[in-house]
C-alpha atoms as a PDB file:
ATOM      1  CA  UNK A   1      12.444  45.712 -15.596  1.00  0.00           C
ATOM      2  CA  UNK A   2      13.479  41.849 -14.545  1.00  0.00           C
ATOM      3  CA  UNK A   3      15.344  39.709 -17.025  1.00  0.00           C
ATOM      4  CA  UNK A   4      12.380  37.586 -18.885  1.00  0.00           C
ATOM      5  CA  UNK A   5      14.606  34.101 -17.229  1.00  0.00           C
ATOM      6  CA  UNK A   6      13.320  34.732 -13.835  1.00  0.00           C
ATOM      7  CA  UNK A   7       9.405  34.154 -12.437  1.00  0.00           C
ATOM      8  CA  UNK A   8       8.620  35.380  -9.017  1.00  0.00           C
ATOM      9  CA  UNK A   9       8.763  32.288  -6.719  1.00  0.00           C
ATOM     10  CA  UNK A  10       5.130  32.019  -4.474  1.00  0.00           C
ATOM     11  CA  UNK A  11       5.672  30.757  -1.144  1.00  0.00           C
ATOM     12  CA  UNK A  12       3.233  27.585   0.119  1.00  0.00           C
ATOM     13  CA  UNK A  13      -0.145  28.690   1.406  1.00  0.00           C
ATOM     14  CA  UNK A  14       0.085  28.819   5.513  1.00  0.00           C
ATOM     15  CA  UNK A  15      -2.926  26.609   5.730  1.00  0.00           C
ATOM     16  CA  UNK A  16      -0.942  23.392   4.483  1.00  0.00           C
ATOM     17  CA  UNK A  17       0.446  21.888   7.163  1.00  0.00           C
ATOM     18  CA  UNK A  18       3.304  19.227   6.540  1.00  0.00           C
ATOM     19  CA  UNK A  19       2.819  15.774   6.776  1.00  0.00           C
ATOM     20  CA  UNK A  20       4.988  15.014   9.904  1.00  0.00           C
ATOM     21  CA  UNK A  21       2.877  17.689  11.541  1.00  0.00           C
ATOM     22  CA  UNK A  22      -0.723  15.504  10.488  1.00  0.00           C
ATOM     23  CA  UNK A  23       0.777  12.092  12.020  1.00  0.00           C
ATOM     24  CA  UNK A  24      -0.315  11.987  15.640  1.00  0.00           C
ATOM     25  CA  UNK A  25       2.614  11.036  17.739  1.00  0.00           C
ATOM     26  CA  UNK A  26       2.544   7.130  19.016  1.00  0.00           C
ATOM     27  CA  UNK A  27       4.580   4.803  20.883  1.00  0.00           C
ATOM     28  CA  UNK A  28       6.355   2.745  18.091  1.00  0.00           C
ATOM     29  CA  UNK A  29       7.555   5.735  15.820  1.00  0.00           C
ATOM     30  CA  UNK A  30       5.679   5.592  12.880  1.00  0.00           C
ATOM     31  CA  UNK A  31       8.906   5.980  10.698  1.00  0.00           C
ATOM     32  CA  UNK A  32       9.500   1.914  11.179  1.00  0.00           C
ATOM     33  CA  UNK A  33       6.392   1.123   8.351  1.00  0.00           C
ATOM     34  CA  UNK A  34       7.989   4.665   6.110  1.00  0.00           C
ATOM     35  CA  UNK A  35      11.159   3.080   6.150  1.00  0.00           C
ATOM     36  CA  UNK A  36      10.096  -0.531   5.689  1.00  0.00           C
ATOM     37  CA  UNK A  37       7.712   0.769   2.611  1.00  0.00           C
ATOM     38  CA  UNK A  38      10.813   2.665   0.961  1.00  0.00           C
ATOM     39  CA  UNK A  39      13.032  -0.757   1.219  1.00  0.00           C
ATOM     40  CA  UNK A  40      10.699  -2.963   0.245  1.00  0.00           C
ATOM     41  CA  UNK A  41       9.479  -0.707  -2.737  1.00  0.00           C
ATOM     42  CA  UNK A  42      13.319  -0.244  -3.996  1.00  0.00           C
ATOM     43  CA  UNK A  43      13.796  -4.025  -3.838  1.00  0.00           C
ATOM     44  CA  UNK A  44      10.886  -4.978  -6.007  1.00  0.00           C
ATOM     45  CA  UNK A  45      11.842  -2.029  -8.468  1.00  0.00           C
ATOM     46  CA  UNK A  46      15.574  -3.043  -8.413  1.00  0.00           C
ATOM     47  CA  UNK A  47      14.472  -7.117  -8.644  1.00  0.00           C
ATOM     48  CA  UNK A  48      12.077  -6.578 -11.349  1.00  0.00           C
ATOM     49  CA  UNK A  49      14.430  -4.282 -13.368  1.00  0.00           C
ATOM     50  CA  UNK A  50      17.492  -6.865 -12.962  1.00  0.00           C
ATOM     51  CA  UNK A  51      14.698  -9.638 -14.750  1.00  0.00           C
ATOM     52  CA  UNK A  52      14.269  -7.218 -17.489  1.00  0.00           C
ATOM     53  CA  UNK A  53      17.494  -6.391 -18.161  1.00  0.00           C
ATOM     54  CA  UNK A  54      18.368 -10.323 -17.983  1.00  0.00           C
ATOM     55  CA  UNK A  55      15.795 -10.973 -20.220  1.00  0.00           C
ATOM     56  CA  UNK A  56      16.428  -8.324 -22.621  1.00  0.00           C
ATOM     57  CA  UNK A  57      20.217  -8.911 -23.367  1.00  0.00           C
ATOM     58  CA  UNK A  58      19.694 -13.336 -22.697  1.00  0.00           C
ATOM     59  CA  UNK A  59      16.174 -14.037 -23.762  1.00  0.00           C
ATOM     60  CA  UNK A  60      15.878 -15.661 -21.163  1.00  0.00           C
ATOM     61  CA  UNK A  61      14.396 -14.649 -17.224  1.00  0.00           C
ATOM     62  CA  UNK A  62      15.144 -15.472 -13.636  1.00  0.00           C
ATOM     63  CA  UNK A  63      12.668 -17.839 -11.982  1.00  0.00           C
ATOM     64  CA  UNK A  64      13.251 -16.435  -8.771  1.00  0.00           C
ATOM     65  CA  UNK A  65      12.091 -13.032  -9.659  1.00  0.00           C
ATOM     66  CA  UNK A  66       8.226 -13.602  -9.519  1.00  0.00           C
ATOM     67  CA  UNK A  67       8.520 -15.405  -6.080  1.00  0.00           C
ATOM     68  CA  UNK A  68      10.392 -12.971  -4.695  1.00  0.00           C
ATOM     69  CA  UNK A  69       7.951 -10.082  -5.957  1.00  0.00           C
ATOM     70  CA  UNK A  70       4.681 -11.694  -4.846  1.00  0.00           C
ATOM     71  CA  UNK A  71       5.884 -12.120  -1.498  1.00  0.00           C
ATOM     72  CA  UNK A  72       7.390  -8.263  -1.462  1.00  0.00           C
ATOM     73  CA  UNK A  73       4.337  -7.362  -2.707  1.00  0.00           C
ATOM     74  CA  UNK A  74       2.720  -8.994   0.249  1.00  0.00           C
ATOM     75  CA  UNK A  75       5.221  -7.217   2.545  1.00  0.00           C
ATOM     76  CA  UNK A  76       4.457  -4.141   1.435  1.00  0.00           C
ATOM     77  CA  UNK A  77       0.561  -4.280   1.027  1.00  0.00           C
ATOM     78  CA  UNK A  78       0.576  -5.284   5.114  1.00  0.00           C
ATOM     79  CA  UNK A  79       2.904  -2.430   5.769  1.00  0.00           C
ATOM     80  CA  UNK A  80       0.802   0.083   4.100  1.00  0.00           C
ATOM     81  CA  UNK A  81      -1.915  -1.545   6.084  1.00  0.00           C
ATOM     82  CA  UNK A  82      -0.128  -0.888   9.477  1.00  0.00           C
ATOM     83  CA  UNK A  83       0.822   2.444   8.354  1.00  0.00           C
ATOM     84  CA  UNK A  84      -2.962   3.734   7.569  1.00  0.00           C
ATOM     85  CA  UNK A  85      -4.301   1.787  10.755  1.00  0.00           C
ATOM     86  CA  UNK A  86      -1.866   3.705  13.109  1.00  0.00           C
ATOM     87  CA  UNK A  87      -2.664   7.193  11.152  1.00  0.00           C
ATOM     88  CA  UNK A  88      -6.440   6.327  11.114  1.00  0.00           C
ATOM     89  CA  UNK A  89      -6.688   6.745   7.564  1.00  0.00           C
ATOM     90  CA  UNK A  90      -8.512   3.577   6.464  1.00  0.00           C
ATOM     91  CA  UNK A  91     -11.756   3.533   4.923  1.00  0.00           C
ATOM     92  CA  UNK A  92     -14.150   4.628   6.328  1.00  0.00           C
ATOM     93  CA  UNK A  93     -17.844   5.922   5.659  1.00  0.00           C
ATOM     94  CA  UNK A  94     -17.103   9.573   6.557  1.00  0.00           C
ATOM     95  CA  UNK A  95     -20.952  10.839   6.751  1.00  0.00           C
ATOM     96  CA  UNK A  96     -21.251   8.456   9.664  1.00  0.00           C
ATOM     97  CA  UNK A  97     -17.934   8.766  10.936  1.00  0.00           C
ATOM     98  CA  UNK A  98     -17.835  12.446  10.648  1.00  0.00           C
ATOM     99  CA  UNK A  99     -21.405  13.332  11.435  1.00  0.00           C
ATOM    100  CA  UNK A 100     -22.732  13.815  14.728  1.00  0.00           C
ATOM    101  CA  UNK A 101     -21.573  15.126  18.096  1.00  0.00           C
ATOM    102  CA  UNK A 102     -18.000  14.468  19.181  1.00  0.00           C
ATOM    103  CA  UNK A 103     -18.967  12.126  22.121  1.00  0.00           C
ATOM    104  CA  UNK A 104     -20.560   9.863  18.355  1.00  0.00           C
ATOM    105  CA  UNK A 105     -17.860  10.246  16.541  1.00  0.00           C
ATOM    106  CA  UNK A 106     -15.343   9.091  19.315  1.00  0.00           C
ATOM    107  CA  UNK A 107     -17.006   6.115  19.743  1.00  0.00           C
ATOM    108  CA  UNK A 108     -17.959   5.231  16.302  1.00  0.00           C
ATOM    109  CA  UNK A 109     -14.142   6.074  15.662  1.00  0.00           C
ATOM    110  CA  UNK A 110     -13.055   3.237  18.766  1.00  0.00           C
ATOM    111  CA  UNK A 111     -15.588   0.536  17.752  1.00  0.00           C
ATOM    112  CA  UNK A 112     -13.633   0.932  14.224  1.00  0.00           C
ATOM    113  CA  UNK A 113     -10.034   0.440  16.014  1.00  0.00           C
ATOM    114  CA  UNK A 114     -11.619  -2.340  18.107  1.00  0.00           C
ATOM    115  CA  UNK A 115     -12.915  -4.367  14.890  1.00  0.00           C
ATOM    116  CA  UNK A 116      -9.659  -3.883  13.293  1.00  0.00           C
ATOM    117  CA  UNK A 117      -7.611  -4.789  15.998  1.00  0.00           C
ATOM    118  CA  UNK A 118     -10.171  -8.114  16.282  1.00  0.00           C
ATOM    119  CA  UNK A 119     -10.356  -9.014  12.183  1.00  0.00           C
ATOM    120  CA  UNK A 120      -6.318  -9.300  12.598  1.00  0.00           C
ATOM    121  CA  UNK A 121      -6.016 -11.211  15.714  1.00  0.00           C
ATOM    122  CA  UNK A 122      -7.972 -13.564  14.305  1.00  0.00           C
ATOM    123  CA  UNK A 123      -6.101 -13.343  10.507  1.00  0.00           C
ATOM    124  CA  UNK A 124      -3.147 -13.884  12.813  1.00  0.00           C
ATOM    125  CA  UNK A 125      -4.617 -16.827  14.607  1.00  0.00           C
ATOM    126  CA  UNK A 126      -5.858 -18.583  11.189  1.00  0.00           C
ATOM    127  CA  UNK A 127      -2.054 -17.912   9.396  1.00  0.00           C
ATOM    128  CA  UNK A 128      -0.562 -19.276  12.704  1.00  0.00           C
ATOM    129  CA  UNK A 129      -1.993 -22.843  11.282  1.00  0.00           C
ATOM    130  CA  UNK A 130      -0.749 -21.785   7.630  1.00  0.00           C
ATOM    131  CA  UNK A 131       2.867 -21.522   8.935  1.00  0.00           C
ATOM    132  CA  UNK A 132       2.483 -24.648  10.995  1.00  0.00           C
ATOM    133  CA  UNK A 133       1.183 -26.981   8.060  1.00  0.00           C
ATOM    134  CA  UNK A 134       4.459 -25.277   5.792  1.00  0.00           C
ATOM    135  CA  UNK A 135       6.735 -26.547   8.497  1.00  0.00           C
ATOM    136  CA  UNK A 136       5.281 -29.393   9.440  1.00  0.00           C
ATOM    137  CA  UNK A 137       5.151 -31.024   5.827  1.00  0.00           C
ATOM    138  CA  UNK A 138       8.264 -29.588   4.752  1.00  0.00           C
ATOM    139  CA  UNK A 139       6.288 -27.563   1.526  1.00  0.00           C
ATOM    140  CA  UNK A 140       8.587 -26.014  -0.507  1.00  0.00           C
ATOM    141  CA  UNK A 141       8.633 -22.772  -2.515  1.00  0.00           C
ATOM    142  CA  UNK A 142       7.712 -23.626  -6.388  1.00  0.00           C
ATOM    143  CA  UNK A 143      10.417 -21.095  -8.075  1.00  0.00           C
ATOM    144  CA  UNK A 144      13.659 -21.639  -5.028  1.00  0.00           C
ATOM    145  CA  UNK A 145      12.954 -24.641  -3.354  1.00  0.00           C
ATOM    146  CA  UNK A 146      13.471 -22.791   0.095  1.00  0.00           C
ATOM    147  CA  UNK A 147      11.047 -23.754   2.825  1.00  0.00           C
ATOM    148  CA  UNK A 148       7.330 -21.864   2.683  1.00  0.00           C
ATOM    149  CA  UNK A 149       7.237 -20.806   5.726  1.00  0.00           C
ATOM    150  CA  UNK A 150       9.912 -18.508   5.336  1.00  0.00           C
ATOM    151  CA  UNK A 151       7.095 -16.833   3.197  1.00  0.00           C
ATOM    152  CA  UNK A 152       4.392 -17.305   5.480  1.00  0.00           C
ATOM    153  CA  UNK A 153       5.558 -16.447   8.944  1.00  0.00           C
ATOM    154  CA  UNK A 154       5.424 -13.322   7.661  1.00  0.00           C
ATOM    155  CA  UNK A 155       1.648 -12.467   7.660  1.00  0.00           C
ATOM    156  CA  UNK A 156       0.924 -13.898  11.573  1.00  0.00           C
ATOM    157  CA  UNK A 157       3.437 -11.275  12.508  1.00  0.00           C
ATOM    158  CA  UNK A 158       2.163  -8.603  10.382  1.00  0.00           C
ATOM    159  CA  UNK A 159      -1.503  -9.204  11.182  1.00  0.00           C
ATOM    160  CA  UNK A 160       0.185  -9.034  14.579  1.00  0.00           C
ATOM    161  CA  UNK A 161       1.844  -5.301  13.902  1.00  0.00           C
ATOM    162  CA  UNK A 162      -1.422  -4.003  12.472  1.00  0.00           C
ATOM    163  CA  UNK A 163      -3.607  -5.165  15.429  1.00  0.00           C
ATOM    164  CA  UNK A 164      -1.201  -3.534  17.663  1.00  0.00           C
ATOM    165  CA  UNK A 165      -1.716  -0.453  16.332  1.00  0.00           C
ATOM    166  CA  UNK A 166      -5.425  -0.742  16.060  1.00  0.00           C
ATOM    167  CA  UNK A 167      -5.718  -1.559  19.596  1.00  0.00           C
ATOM    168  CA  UNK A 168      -3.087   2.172  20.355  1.00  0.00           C
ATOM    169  CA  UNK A 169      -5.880   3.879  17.972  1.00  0.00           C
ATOM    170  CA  UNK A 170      -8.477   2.651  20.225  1.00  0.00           C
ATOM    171  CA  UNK A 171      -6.571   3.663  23.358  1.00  0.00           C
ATOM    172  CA  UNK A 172      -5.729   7.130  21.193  1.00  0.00           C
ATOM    173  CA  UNK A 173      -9.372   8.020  20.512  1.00  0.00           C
ATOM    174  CA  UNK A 174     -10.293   6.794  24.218  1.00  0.00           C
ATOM    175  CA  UNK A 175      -8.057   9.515  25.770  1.00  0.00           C
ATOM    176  CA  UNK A 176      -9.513  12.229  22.792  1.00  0.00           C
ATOM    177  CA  UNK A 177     -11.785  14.859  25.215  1.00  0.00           C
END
């Protein structure tokens, strides 16, 4: 007879694989947009918990806190972005991507890469003028006062990241048999 306090402990199903072993292996290790997730994530929670606290015990709030979280929010959103373009789990219409004979699916699968890789080459070449005009008239951030393009470089070399690895999913799928 076994003491009531202990269950029999049922091992994961074989069929599950892990997530490291779903990730197809690239170039640029995909643990740089993980890591970059897990950072920016515990600096918005630990930001936006210092405003509550401050605003709890004074009344009153930090200005900063709002700029800062927009443009984490930003960072992370773009991240996420590079992270499901380089694992090729965007959104897609699966009963056209999925359907059909391999050779279909293949290239329905690159032409997807391809027109990601283009939309943000070309987000990248429009936010390229965003940055400029920041600089060039000296715009300042509303809540710090610090200079806006320390905000908005950011999304030109994102946009960047993310095209990158649509155009190593295209390559991927191109070498797929």
């Amino acid at each position: 007879m076994t003491p009531p306090h202990t269950e029999a402990v049922h091992p994961l199903p074989e069929e599950l694989p892990l997530d490291d072993a779903q990730d197809e292996p690239t170039r640029v290790p995909l643990a740089i947009e993980d890591w970059l997730t897990v950072i920016v994530m515990a600096l918005l929670a630990l930001i936006t918990f210092a405003n509550v606290l401050v605003r709890y015990f004074t009344s009153q709030s930090f200005a900063w806190t709002e700029e800062i979280s927009v443009f984490l929010l930003m960072v992370v959103t773009l991240v996420a972005g590079s992270a499901s373009v380089a694992r090729n789990r965007q959104i897609r219409i699966e009963f056209f991507a999925d359907a059909g004979p391999p050779g279909r699916q293949r290239a329905l699968a690159r032409f997807g890469a391809l027109m990601v890789c283009g939309m943000f080459l070309f987000l990248a070449a429009l936010s390229v003028r965003i940055v400029y005009d920041h600089w060039h008239y000296d715009e300042t951030s509303p809540g710090i006062g610090v200079p806006q393009w320390w905000y908005s470089i950011w999304l030109p070399v994102m946009s960047l990241a993310i095209a990158g690895r649509a155009f190593g999913l295209f390559l991927r799928r191109g070498r797929q048999p």
